[in-house]
N, C-alpha and C. Protein backbone atom coordinates (compact mmCIF):
# COMPACT_ATOMS: atom_id res chain seq x y z
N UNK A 1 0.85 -1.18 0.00
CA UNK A 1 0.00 0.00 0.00
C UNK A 1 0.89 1.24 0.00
N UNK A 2 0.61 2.03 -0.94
CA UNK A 2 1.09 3.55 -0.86
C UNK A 2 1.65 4.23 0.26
N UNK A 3 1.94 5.21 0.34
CA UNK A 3 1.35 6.13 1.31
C UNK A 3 0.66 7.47 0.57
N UNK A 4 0.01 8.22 1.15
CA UNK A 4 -0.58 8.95 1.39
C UNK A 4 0.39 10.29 2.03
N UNK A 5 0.64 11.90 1.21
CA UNK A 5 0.78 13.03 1.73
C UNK A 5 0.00 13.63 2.69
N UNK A 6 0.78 14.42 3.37
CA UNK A 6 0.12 14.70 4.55
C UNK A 6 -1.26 15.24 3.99
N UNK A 7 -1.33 16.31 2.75
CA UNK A 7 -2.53 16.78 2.27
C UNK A 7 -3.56 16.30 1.92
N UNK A 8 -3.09 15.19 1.02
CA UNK A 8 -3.92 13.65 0.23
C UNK A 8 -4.19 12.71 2.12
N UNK A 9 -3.72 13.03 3.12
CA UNK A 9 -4.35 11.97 4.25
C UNK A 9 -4.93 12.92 4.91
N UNK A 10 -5.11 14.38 4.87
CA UNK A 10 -5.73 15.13 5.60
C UNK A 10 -7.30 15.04 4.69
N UNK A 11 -7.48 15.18 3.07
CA UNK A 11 -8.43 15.13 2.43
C UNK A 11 -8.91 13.64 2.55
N UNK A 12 -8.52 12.94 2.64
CA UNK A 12 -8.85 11.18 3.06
C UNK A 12 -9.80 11.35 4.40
N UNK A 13 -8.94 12.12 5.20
CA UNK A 13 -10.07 11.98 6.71
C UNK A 13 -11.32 12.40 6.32
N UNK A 14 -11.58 13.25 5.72
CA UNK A 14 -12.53 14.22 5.04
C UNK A 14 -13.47 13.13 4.50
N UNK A 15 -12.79 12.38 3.37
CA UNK A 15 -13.58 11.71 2.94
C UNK A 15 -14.33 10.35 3.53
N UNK A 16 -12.98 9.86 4.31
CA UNK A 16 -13.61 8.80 5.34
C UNK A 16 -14.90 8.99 6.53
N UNK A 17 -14.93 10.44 6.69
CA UNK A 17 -15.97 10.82 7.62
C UNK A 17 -17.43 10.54 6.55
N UNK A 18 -17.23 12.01 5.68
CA UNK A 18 -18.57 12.00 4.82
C UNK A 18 -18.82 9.97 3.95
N UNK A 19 -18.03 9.20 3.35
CA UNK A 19 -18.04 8.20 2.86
C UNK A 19 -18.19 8.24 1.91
N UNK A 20 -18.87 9.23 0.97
CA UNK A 20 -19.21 9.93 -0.11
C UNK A 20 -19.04 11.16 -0.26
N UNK A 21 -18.83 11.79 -1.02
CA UNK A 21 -18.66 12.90 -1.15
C UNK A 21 -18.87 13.61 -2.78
N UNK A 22 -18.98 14.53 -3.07
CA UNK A 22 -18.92 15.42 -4.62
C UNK A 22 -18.01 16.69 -3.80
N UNK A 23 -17.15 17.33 -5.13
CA UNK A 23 -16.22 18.45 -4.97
C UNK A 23 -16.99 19.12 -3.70
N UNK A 24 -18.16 19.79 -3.94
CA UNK A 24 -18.84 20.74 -3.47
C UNK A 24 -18.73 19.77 -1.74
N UNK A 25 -18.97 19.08 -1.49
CA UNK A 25 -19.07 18.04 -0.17
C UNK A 25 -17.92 18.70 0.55
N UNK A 26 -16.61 18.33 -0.02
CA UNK A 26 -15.39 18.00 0.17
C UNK A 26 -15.13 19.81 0.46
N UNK A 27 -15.43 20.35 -0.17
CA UNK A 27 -14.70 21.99 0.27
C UNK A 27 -15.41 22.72 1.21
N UNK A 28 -16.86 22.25 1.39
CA UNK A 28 -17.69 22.47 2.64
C UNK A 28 -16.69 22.54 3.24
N UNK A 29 -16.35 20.93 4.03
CA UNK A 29 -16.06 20.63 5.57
C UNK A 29 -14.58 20.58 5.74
N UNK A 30 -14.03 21.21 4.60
CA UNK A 30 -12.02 21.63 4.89
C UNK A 30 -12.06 22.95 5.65
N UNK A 31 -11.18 22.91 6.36
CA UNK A 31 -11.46 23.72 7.24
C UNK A 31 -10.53 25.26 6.55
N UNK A 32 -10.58 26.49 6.87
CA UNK A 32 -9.82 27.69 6.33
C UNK A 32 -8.54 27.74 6.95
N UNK A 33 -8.09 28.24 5.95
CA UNK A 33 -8.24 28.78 4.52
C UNK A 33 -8.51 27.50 3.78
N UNK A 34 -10.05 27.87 3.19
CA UNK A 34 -10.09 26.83 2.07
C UNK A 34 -9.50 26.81 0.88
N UNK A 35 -8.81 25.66 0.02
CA UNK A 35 -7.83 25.46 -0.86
C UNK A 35 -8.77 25.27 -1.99
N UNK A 36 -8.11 25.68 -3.27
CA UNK A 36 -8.93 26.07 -4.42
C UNK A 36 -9.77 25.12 -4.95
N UNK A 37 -10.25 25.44 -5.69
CA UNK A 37 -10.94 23.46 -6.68
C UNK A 37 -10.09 22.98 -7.08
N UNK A 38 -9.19 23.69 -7.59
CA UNK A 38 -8.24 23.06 -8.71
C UNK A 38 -7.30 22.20 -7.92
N UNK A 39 -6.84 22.77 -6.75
CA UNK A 39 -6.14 21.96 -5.57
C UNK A 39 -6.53 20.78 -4.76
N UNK A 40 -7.54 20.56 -4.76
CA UNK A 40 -8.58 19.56 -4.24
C UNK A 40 -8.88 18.67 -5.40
N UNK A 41 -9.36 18.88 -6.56
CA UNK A 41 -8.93 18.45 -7.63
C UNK A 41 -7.69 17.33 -7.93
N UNK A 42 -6.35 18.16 -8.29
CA UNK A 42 -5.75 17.54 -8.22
C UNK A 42 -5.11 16.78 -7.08
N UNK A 43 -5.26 16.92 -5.39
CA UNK A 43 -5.10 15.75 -4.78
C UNK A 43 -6.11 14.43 -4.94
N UNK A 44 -7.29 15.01 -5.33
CA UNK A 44 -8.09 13.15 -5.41
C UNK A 44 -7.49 12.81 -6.60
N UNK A 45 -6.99 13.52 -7.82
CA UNK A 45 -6.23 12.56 -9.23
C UNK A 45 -5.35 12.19 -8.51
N UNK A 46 -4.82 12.47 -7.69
CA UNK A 46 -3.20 11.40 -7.40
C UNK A 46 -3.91 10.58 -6.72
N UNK A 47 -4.79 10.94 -5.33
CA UNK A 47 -5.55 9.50 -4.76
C UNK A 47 -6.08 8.66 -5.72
N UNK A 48 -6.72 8.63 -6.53
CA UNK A 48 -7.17 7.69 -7.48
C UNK A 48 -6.06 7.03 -8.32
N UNK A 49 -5.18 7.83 -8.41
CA UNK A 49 -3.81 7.32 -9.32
C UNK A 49 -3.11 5.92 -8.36
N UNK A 50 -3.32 6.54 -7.11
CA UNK A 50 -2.53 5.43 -6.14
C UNK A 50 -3.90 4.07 -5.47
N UNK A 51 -4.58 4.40 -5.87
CA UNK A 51 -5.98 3.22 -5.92
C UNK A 51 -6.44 3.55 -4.21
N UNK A 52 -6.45 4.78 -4.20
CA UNK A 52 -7.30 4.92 -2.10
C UNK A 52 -8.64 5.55 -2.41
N UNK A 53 -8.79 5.92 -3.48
CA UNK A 53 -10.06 6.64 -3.86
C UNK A 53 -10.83 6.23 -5.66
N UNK A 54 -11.84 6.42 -5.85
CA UNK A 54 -12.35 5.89 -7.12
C UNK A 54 -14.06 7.18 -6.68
N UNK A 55 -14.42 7.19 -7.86
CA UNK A 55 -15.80 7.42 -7.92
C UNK A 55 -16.60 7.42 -8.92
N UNK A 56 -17.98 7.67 -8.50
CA UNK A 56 -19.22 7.68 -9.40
C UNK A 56 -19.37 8.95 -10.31
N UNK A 57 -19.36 8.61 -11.22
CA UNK A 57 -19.96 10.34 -12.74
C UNK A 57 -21.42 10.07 -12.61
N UNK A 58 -21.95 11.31 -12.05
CA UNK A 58 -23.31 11.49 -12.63
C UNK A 58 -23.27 12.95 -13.69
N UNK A 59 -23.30 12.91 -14.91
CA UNK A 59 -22.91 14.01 -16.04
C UNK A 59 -21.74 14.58 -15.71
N UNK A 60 -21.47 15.45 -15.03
CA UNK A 60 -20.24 16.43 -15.38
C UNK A 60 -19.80 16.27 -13.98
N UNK A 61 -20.67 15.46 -13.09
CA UNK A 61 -20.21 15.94 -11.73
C UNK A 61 -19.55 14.60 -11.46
N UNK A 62 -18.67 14.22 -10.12
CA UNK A 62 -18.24 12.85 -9.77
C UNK A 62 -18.59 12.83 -8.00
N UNK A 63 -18.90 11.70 -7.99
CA UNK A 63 -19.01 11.48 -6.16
C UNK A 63 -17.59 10.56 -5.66
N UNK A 64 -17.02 11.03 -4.91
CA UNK A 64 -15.95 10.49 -4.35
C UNK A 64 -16.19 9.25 -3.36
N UNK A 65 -15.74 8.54 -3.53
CA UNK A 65 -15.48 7.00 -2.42
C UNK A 65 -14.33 6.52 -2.31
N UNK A 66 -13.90 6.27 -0.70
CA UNK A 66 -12.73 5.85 -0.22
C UNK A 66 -12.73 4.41 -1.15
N UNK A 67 -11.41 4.06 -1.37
CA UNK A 67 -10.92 2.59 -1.51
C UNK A 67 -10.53 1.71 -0.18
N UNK A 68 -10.12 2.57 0.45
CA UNK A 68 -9.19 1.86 1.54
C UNK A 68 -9.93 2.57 3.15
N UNK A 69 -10.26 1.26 3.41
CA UNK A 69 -10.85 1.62 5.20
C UNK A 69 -9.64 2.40 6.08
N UNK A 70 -10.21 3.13 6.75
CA UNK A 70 -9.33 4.41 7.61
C UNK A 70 -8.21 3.13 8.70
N UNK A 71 -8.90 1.86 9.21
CA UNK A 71 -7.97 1.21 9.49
C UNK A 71 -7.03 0.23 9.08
N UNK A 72 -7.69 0.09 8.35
CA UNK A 72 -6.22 -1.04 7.60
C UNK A 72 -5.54 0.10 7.03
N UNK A 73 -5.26 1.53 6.79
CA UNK A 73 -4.74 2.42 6.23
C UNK A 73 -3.80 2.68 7.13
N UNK A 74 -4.32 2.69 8.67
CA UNK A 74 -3.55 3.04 9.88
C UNK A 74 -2.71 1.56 10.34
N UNK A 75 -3.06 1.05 10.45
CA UNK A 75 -2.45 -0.25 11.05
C UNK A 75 -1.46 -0.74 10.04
N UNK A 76 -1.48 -0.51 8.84
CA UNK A 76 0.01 -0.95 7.91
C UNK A 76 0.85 0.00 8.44
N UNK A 77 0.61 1.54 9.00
CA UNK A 77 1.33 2.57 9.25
C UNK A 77 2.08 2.32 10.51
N UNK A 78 1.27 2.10 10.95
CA UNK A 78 1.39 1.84 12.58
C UNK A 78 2.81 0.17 12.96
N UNK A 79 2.31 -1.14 11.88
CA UNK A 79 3.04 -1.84 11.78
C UNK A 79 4.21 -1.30 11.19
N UNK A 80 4.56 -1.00 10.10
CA UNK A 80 5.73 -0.37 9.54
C UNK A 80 6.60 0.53 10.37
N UNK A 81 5.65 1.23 11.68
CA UNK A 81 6.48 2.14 12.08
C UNK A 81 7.16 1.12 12.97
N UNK A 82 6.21 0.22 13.74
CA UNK A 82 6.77 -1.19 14.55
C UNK A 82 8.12 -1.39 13.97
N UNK A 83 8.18 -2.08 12.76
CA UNK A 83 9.01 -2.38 12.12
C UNK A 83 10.31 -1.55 11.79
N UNK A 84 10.00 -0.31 11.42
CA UNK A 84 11.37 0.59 11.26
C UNK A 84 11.71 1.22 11.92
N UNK A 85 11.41 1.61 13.53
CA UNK A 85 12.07 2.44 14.16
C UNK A 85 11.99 1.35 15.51
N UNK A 86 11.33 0.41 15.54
CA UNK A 86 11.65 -0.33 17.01
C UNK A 86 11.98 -1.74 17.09
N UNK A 87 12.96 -1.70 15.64
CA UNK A 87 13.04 -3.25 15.68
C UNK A 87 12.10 -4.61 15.17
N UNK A 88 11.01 -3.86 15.10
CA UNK A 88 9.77 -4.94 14.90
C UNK A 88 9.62 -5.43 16.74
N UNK A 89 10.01 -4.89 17.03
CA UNK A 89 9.37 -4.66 18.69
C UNK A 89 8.77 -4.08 19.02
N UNK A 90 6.99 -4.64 19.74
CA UNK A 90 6.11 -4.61 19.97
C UNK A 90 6.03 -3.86 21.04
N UNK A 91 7.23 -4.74 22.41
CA UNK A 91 7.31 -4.22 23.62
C UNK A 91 8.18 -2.95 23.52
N UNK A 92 9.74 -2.83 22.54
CA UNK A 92 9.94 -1.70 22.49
C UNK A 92 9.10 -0.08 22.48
N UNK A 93 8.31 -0.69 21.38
CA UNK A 93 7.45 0.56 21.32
C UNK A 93 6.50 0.96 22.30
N UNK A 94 5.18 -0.30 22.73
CA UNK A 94 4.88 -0.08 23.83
C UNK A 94 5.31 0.60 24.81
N UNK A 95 7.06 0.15 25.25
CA UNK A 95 7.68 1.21 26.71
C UNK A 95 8.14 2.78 25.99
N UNK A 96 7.87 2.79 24.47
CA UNK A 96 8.18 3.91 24.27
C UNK A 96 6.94 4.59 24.14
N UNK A 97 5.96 4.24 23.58
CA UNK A 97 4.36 4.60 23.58
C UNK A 97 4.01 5.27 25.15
N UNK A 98 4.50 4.28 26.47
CA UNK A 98 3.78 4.46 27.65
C UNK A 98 4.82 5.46 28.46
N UNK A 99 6.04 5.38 27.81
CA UNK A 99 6.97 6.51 28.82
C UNK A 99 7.29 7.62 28.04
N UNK A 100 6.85 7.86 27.28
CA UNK A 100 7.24 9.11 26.27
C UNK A 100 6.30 10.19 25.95
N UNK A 101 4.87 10.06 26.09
CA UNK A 101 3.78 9.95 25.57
C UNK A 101 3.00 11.08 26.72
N UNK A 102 3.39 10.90 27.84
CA UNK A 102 2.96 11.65 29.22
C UNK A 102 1.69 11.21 29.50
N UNK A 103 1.28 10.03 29.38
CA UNK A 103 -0.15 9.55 29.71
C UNK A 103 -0.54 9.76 31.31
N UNK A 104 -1.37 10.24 31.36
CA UNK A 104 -1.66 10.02 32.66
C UNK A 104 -2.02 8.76 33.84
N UNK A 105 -2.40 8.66 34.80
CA UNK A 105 -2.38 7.44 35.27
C UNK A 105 -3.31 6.59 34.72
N UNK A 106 -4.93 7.69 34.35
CA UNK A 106 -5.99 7.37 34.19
C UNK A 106 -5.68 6.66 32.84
N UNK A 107 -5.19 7.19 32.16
CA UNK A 107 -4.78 7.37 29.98
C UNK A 107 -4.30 5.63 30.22
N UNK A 108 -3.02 5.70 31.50
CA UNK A 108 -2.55 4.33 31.27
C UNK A 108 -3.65 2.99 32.13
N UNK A 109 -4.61 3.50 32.53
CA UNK A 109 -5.44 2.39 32.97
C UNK A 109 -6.12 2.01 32.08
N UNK A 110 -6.34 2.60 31.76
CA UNK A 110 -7.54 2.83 30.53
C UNK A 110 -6.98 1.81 29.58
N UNK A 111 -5.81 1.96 28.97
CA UNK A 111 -4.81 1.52 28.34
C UNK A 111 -4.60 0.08 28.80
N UNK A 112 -4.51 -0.33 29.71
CA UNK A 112 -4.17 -1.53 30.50
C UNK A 112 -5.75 -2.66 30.84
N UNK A 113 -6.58 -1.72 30.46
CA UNK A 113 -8.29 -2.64 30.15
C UNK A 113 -7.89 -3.06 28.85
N UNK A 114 -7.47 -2.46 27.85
CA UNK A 114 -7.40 -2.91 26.74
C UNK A 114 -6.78 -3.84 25.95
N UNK A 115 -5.67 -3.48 26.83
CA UNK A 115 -4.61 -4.97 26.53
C UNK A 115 -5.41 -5.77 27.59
N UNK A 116 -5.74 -5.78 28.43
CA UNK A 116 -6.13 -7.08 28.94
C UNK A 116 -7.68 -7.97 28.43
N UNK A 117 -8.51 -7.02 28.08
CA UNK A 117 -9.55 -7.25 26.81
C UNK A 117 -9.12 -7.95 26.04
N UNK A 118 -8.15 -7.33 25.37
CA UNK A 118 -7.36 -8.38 23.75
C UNK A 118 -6.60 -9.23 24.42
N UNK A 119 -6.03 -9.53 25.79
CA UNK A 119 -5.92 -11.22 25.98
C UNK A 119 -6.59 -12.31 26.35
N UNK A 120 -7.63 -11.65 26.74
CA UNK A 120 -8.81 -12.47 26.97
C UNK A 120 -9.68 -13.15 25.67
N UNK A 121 -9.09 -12.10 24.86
CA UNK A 121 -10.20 -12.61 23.76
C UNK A 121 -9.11 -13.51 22.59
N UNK A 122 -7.79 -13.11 22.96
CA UNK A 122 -6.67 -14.05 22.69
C UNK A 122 -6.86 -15.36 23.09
N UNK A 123 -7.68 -16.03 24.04
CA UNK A 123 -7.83 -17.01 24.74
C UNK A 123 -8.75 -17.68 24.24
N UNK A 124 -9.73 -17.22 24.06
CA UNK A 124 -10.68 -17.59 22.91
C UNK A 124 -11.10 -18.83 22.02
């Protein structure tokens, strides 16, 4: 899978919220300074070029649809980062996730239901 520019993954959130969208959709809910047509424009031709986006023509107009779910988009990201900055260590990152991060006690309890959720259901 690709990646995605910060601009082309900022217009992705956009689109992952609405699920659909037409130009007019999409420049609504960007926030200001809003960026031209022509700029919005050409980031969905490169998304479509890289297969994360496709859409529907009704006459002159097109409706935009994601290709790629917001999480499997994140979780290749998220693995890769596993992979290139911590070794492909899980726990590395984790102690770097939980001591770096300034979570609070609550942030890390919270945190610690969850992993223990996903071993339970590891058990399964």
């Amino acid at each position: 899978m690709q990646q995605l520019t910060n601009a082309e993954e900022q217009l992705m959130e956009h689109l992952w919220q609405l699920e659909k969208a037409f130009m007019k959709d999409l420049l609504e809910v960007l926030p200001e300074p809003k960026p031209k047509t022509t700029t919005v424009a050409t980031l969905l031709k490169r998304m479509i070029d890289k297969n994360f986006v496709a859409y529907t023509a009704f006459g002159n107009s097109r409706e935009y649809y994601p290709l790629v779910k917001k999480s499997d988009y994140f979780s290749k990201h998220v693995n890769g980062l596993i992979k290139n900055f911590f070794n492909n260590s899980t726990s590395q990152f984790a102690s770097f996730f939980t001591n770096e991060t300034n979570l609070t006690a609550s942030e890390l309890q919270e945190l610690k239901k969850i992993v223990d959720s996903a071993i339970e259901n590891k058990k399964k």
